[in-house]
N, C-alpha and C. Protein backbone atom coordinates (compact mmCIF):
# COMPACT_ATOMS: atom_id res chain seq x y z
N UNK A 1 43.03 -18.30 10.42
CA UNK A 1 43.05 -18.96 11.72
C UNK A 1 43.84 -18.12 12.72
N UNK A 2 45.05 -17.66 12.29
CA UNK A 2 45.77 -16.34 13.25
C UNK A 2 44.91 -15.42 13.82
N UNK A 3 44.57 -14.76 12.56
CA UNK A 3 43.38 -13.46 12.93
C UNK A 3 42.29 -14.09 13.64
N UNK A 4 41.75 -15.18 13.53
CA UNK A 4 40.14 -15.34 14.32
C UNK A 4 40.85 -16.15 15.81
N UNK A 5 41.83 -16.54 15.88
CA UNK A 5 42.44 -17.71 16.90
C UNK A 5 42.81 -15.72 17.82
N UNK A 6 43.18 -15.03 17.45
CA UNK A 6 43.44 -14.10 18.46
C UNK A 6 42.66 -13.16 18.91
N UNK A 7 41.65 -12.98 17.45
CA UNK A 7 40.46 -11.93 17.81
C UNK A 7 39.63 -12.38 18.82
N UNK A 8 39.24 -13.62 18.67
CA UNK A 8 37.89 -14.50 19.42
C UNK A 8 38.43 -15.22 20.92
N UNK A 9 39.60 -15.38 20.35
CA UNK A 9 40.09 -16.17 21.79
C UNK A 9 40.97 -15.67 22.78
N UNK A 10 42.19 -15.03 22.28
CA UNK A 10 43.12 -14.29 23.42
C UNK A 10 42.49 -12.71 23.44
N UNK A 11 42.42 -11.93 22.36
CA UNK A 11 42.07 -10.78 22.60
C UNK A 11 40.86 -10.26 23.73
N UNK A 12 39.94 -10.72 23.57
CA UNK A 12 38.95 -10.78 24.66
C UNK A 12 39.78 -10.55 25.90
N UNK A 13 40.27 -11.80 26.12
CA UNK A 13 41.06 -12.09 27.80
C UNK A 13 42.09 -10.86 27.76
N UNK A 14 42.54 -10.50 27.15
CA UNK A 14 43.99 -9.67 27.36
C UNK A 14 42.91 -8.41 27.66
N UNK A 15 41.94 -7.96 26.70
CA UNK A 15 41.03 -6.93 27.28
C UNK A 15 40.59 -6.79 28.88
N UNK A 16 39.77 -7.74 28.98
CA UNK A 16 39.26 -7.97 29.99
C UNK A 16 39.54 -7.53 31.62
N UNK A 17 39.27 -6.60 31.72
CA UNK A 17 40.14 -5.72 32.76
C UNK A 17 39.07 -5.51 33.86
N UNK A 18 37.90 -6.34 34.03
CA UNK A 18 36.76 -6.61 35.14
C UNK A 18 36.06 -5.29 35.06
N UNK A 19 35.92 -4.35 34.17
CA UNK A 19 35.13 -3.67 34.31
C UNK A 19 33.92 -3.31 33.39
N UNK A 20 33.89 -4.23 32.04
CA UNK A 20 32.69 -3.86 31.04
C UNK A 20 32.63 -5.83 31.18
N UNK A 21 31.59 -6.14 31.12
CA UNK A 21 31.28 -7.45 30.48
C UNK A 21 30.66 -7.24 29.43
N UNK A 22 30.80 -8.56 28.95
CA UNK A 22 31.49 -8.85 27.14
C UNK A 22 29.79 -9.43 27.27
N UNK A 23 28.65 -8.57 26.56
CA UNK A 23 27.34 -9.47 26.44
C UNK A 23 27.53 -10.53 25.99
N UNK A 24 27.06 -11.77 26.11
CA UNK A 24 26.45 -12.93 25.52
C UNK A 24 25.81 -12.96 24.04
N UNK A 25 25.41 -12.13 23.58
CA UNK A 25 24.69 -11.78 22.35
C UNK A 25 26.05 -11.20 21.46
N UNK A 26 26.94 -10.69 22.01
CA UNK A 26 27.86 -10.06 21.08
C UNK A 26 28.85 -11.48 20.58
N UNK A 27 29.13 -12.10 21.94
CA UNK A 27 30.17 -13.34 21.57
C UNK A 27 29.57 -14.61 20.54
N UNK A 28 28.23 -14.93 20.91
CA UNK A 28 27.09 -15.59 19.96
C UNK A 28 27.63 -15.08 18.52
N UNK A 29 26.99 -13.51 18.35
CA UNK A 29 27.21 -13.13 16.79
C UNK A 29 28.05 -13.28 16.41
N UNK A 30 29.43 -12.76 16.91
CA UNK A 30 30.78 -13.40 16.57
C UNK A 30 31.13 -14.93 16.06
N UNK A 31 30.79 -15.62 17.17
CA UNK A 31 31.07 -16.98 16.48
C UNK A 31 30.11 -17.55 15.19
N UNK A 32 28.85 -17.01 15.28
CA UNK A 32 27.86 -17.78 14.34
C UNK A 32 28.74 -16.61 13.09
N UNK A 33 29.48 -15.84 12.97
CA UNK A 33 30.12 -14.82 11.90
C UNK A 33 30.68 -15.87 11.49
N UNK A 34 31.85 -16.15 12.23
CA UNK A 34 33.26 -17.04 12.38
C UNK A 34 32.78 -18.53 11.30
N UNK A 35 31.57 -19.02 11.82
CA UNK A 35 30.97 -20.51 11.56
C UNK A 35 30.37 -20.10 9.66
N UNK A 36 30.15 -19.20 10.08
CA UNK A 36 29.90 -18.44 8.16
C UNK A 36 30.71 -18.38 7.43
N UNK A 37 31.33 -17.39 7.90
CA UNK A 37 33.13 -16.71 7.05
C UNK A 37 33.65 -17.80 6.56
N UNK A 38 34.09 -18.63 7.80
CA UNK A 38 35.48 -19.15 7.88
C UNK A 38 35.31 -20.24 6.95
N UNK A 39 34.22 -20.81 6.58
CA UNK A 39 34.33 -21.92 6.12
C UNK A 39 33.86 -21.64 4.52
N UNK A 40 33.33 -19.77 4.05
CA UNK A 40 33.13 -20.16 3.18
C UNK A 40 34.22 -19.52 2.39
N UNK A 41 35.38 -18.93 2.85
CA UNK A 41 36.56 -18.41 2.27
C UNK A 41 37.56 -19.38 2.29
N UNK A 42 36.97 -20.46 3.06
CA UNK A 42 38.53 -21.98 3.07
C UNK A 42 37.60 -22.44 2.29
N UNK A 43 36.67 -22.49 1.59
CA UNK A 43 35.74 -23.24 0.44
C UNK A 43 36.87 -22.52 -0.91
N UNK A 44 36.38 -21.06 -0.65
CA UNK A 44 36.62 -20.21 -1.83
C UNK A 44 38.57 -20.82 -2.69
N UNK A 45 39.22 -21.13 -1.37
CA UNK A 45 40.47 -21.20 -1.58
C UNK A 45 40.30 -22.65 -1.94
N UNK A 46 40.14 -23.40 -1.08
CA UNK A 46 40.30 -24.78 -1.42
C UNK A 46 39.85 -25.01 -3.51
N UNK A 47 38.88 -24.44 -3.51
CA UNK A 47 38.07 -25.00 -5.03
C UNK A 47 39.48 -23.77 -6.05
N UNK A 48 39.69 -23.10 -5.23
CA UNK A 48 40.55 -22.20 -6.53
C UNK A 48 41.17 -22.74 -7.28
N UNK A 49 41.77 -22.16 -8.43
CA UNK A 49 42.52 -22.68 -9.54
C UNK A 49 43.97 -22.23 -9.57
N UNK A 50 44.35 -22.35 -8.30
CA UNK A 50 45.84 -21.54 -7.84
C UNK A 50 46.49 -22.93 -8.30
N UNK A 51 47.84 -22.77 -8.61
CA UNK A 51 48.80 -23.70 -9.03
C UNK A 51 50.05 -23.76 -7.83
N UNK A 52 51.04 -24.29 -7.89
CA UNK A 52 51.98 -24.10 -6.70
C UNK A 52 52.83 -22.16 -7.73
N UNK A 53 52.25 -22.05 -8.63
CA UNK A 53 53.01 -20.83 -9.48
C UNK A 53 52.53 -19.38 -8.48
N UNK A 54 51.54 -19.79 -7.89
CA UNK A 54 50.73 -18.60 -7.51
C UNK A 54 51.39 -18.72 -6.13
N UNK A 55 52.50 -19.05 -5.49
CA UNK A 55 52.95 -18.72 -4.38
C UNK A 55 54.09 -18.08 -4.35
N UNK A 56 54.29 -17.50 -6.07
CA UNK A 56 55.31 -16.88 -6.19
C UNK A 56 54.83 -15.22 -7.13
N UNK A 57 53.29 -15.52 -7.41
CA UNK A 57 52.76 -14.44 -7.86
C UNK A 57 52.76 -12.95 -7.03
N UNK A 58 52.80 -11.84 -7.72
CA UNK A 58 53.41 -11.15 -6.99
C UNK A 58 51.82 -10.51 -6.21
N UNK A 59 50.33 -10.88 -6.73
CA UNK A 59 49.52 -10.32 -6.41
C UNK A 59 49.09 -11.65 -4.71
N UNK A 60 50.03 -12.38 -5.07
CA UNK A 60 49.51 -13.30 -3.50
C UNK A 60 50.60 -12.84 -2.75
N UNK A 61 52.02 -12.56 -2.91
CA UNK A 61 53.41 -12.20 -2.24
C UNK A 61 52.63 -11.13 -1.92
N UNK A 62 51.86 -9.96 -2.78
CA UNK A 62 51.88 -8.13 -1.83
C UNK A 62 50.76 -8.70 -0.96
N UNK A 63 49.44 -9.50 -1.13
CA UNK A 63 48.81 -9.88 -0.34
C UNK A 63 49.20 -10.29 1.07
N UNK A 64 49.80 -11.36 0.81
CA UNK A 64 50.06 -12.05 2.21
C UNK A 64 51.54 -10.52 2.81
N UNK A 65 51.89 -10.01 2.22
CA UNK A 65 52.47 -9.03 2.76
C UNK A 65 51.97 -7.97 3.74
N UNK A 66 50.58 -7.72 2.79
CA UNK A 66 49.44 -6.43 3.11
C UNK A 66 48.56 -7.14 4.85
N UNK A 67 48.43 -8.39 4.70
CA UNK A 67 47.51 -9.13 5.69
C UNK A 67 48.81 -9.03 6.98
N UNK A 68 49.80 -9.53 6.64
CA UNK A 68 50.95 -9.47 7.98
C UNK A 68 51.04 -8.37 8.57
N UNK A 69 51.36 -7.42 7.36
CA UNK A 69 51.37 -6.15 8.22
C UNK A 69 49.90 -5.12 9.21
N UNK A 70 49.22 -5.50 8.33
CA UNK A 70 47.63 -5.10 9.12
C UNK A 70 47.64 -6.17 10.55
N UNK A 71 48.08 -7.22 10.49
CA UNK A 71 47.95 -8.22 11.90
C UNK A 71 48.87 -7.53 12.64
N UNK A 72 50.55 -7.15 12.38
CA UNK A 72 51.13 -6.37 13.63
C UNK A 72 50.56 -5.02 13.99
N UNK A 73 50.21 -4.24 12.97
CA UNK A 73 49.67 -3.03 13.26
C UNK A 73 48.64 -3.34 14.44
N UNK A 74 47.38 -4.36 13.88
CA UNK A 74 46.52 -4.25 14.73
C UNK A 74 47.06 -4.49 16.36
N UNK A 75 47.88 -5.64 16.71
CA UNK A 75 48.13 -6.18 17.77
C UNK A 75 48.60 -4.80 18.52
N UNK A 76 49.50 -4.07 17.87
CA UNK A 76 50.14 -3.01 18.31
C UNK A 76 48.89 -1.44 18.93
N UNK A 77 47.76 -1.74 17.85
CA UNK A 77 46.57 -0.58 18.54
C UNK A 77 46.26 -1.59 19.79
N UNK A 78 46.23 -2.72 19.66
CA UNK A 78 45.43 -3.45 20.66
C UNK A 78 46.11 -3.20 21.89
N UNK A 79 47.41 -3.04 22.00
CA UNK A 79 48.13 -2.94 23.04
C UNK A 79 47.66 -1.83 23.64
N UNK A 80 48.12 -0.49 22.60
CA UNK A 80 47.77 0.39 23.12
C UNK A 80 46.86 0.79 23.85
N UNK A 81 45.31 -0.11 23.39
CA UNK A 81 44.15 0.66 23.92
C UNK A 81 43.95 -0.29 25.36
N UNK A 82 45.02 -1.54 25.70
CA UNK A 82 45.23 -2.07 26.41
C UNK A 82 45.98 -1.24 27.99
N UNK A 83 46.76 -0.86 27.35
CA UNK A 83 47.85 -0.13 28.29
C UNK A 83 47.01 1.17 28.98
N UNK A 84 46.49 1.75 28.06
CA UNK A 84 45.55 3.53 28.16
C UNK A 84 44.35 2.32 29.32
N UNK A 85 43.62 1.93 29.32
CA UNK A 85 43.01 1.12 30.03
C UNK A 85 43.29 1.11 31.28
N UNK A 86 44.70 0.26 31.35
CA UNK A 86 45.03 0.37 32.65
C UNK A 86 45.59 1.09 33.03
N UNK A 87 45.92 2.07 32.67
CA UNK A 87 46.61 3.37 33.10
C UNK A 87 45.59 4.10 33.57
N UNK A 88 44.42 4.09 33.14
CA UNK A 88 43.29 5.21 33.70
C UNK A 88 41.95 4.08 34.04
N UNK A 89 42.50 3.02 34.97
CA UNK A 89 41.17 2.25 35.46
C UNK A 89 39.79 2.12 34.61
N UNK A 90 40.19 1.64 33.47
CA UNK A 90 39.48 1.33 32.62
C UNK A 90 38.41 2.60 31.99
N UNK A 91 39.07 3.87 32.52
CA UNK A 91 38.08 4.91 32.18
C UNK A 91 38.82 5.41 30.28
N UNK A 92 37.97 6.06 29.72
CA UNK A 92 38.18 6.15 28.64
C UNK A 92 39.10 7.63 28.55
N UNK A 93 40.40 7.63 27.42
CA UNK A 93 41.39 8.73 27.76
C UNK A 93 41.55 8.48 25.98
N UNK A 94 42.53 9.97 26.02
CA UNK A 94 42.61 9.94 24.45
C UNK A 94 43.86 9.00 24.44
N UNK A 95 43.90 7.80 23.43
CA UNK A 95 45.01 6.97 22.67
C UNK A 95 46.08 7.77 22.19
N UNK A 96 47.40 7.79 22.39
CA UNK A 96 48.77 8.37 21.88
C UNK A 96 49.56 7.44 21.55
N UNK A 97 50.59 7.99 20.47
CA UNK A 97 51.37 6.98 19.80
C UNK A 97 50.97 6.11 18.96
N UNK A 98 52.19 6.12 18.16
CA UNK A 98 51.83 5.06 16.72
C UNK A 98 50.98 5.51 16.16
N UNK A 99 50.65 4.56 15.56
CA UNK A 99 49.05 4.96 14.10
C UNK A 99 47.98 6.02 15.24
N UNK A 100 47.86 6.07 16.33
CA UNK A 100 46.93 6.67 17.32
C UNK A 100 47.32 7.89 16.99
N UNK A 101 48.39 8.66 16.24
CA UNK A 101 48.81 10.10 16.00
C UNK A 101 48.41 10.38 14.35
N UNK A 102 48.11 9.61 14.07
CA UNK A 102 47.41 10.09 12.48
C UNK A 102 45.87 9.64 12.74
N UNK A 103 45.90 8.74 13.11
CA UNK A 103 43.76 8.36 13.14
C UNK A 103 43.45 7.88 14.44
N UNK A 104 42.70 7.90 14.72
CA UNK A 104 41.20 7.72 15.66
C UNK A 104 41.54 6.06 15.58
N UNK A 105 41.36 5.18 14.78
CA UNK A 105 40.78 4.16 14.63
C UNK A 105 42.09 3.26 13.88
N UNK A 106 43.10 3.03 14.68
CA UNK A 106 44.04 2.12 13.87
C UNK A 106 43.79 0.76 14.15
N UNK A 107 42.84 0.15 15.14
CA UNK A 107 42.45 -0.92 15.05
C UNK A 107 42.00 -1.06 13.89
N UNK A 108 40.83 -0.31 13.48
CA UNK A 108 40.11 -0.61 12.62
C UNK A 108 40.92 -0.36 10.82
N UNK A 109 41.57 0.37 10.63
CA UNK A 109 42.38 0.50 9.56
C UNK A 109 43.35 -0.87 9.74
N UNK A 110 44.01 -1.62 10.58
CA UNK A 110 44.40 -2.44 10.29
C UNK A 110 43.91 -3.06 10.17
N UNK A 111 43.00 -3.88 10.19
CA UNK A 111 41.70 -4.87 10.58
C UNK A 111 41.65 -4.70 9.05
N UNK A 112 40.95 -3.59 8.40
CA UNK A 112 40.86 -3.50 6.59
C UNK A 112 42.25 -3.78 5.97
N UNK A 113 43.36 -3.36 6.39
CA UNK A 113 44.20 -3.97 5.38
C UNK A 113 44.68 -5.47 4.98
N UNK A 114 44.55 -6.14 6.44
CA UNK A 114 44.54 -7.46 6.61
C UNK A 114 43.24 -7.81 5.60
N UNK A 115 42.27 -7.94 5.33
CA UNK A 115 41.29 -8.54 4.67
C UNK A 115 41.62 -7.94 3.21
N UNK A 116 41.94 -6.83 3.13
CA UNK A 116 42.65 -6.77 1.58
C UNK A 116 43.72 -7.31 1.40
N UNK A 117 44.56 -7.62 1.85
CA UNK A 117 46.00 -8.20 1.83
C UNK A 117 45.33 -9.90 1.17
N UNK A 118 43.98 -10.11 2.16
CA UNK A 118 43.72 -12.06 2.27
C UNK A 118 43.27 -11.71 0.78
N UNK A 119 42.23 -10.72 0.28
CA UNK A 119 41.62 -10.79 -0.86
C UNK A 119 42.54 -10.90 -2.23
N UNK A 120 43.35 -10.06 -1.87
CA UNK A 120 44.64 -10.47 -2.87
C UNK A 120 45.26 -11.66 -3.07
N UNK A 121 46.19 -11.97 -1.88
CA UNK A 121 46.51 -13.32 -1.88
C UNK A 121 46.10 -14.84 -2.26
N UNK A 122 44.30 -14.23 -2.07
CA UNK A 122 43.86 -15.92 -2.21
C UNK A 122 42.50 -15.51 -3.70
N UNK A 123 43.03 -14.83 -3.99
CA UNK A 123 42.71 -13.72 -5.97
C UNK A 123 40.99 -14.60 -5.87
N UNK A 124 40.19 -14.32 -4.50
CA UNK A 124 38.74 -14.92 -4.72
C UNK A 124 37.60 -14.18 -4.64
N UNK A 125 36.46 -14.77 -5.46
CA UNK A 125 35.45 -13.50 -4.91
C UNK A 125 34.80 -13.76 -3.51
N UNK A 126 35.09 -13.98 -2.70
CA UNK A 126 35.02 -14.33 -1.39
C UNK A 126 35.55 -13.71 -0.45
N UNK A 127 37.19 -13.79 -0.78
CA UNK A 127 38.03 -12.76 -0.16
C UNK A 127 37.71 -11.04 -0.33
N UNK A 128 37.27 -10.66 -1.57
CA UNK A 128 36.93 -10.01 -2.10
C UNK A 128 35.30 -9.01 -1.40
N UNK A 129 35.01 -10.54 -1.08
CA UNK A 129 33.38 -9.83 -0.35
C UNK A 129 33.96 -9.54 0.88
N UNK A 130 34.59 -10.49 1.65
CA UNK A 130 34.88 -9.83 3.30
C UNK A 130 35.62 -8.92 3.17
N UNK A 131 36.78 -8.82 2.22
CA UNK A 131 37.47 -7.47 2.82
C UNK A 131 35.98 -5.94 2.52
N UNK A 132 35.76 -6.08 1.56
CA UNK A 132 34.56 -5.17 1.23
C UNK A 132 33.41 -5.06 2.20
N UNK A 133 33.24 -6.18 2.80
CA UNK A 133 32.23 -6.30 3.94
C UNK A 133 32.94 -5.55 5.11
N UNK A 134 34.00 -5.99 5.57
CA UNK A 134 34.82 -5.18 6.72
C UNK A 134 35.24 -3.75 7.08
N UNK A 135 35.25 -3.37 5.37
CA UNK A 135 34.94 -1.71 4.96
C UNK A 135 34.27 -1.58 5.59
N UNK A 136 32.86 -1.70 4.81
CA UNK A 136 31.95 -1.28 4.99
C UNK A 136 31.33 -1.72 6.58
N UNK A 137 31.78 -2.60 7.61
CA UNK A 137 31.64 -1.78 8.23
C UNK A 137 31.93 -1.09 9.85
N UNK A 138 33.57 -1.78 9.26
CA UNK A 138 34.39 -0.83 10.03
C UNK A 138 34.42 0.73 9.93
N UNK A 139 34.11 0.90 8.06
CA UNK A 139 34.77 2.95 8.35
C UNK A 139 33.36 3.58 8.93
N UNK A 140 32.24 3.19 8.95
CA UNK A 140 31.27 4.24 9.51
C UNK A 140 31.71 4.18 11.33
N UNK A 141 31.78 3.08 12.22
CA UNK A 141 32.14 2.74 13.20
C UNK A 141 33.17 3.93 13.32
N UNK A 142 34.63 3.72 12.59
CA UNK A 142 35.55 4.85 12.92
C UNK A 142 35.19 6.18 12.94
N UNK A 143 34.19 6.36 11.79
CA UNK A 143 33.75 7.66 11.82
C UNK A 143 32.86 8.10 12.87
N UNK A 144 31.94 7.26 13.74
CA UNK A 144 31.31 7.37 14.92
C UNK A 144 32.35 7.47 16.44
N UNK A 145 33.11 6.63 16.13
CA UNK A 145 34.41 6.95 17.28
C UNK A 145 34.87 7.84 17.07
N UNK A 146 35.37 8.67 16.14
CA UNK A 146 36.29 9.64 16.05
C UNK A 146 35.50 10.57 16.34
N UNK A 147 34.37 10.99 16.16
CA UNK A 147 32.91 11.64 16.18
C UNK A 147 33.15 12.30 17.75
N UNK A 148 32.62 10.75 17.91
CA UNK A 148 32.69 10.54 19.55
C UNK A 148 33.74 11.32 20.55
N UNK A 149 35.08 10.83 20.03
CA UNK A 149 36.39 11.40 20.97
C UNK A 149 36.46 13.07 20.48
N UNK A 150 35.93 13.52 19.87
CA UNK A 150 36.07 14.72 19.39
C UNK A 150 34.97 15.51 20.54
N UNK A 151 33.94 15.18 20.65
CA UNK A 151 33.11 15.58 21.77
C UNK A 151 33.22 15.20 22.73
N UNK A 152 34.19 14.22 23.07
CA UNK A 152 34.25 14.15 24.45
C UNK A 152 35.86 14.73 24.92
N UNK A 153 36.70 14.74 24.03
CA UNK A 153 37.48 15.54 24.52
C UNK A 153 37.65 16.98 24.10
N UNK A 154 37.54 17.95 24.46
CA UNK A 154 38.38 19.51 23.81
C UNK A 154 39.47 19.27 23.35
N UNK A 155 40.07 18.62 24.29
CA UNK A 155 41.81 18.77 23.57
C UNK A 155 42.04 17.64 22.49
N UNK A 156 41.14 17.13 22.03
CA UNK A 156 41.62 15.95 20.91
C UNK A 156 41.96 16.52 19.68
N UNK A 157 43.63 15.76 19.56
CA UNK A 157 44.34 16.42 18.05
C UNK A 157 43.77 16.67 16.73
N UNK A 158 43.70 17.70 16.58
CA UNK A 158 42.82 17.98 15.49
C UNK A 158 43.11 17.50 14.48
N UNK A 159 44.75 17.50 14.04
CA UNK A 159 44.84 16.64 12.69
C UNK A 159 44.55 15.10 12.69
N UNK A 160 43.98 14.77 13.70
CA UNK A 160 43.95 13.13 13.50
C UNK A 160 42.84 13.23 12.78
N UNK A 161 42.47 11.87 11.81
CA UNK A 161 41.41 11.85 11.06
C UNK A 161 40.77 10.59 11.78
N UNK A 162 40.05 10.23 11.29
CA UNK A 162 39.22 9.03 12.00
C UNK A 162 39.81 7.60 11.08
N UNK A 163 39.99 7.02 9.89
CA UNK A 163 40.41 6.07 9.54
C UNK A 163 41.71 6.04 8.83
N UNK A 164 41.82 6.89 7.60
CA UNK A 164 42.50 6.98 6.94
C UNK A 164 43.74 8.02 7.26
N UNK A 165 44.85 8.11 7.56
CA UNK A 165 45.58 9.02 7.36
C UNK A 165 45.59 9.92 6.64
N UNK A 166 45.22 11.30 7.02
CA UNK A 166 44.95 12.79 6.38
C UNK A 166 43.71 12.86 5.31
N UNK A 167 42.96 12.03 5.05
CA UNK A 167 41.98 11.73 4.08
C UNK A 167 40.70 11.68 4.70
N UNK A 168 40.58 10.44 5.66
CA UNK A 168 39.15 10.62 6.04
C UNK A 168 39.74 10.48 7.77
């Protein structure tokens, strides 16, 4: 509810800087996602066979650890690509600072750790499919952005990788 209460609802607005509109078809898919997901991973949890023991297990503790920290990370790219925005009238500039100095795509690397963090925490095959779904297909996306900023800028840092720190 954090992650979709900020992705779907404030993030948009905090974007929103009057110069791209947000299609109608994109916000649709989103929610009919949301109306899928959401209810079948609060299924997955609700029916589980978790005990009150499993809130002390250490594979739901690194979970809900792994998901917190992917939510500040992300908020923190979000800023960034917030700030670069209005700093250059919504025209597109290379991202600096933070995770933006090792990869291309720290939205999107946090975005995956958060759904591995949930898959852990809530030990389902559900959790399990979205974080795997979000992989798959967030890293081609990064790899098309990073693609992207590489041809459109000359000067873009060469050691940055597109998702992963020094790997991919």
């Amino acid at each position: 509810v954090i992650h979709y209460g900020y992705r779907d609802l404030i993030y948009p607005q905090r974007l929103n800087d009057g110069h791209k509109p947000m299609p109608l078809l994109v916000i649709g898919m989103g929610f009919g996602f949301i109306l899928l997901n959401g209810p079948l991973n609060g299924l997955a949890v609700g029916l589980g066979r978790h005990d009150q023991a499993w809130l002390v297990d250490g594979r739901f503790l690194g979970g809900v650890a792994l998901f917190l920290t992917g939510l500040v990370l992300n908020r923190m790219a979000d800023q960034k690509l917030k700030l670069l925005r209005q700093a250059n009238s919504g025209a597109y500039a290379i991202p600096r600072g933070g995770l933006y100095e090792l990869v291309s795509c720290p939205n999107y690397l946090s975005e995956i750790l958060q759904w591995i963090g949930w898959a852990l925490a809530t030990w389902s095959v559900a959790g399990a499919a979205f974080a795997l779904f979000t992989l798959c297909n967030l890293a081609p996306r990064a790899l098309h952005h990073h693609r992207w900023y590489r041809e459109q800028f000359p000067d873009y840092p060469p050691s940055r990788t597109a998702l992963i720190p020094y790997v991919l």
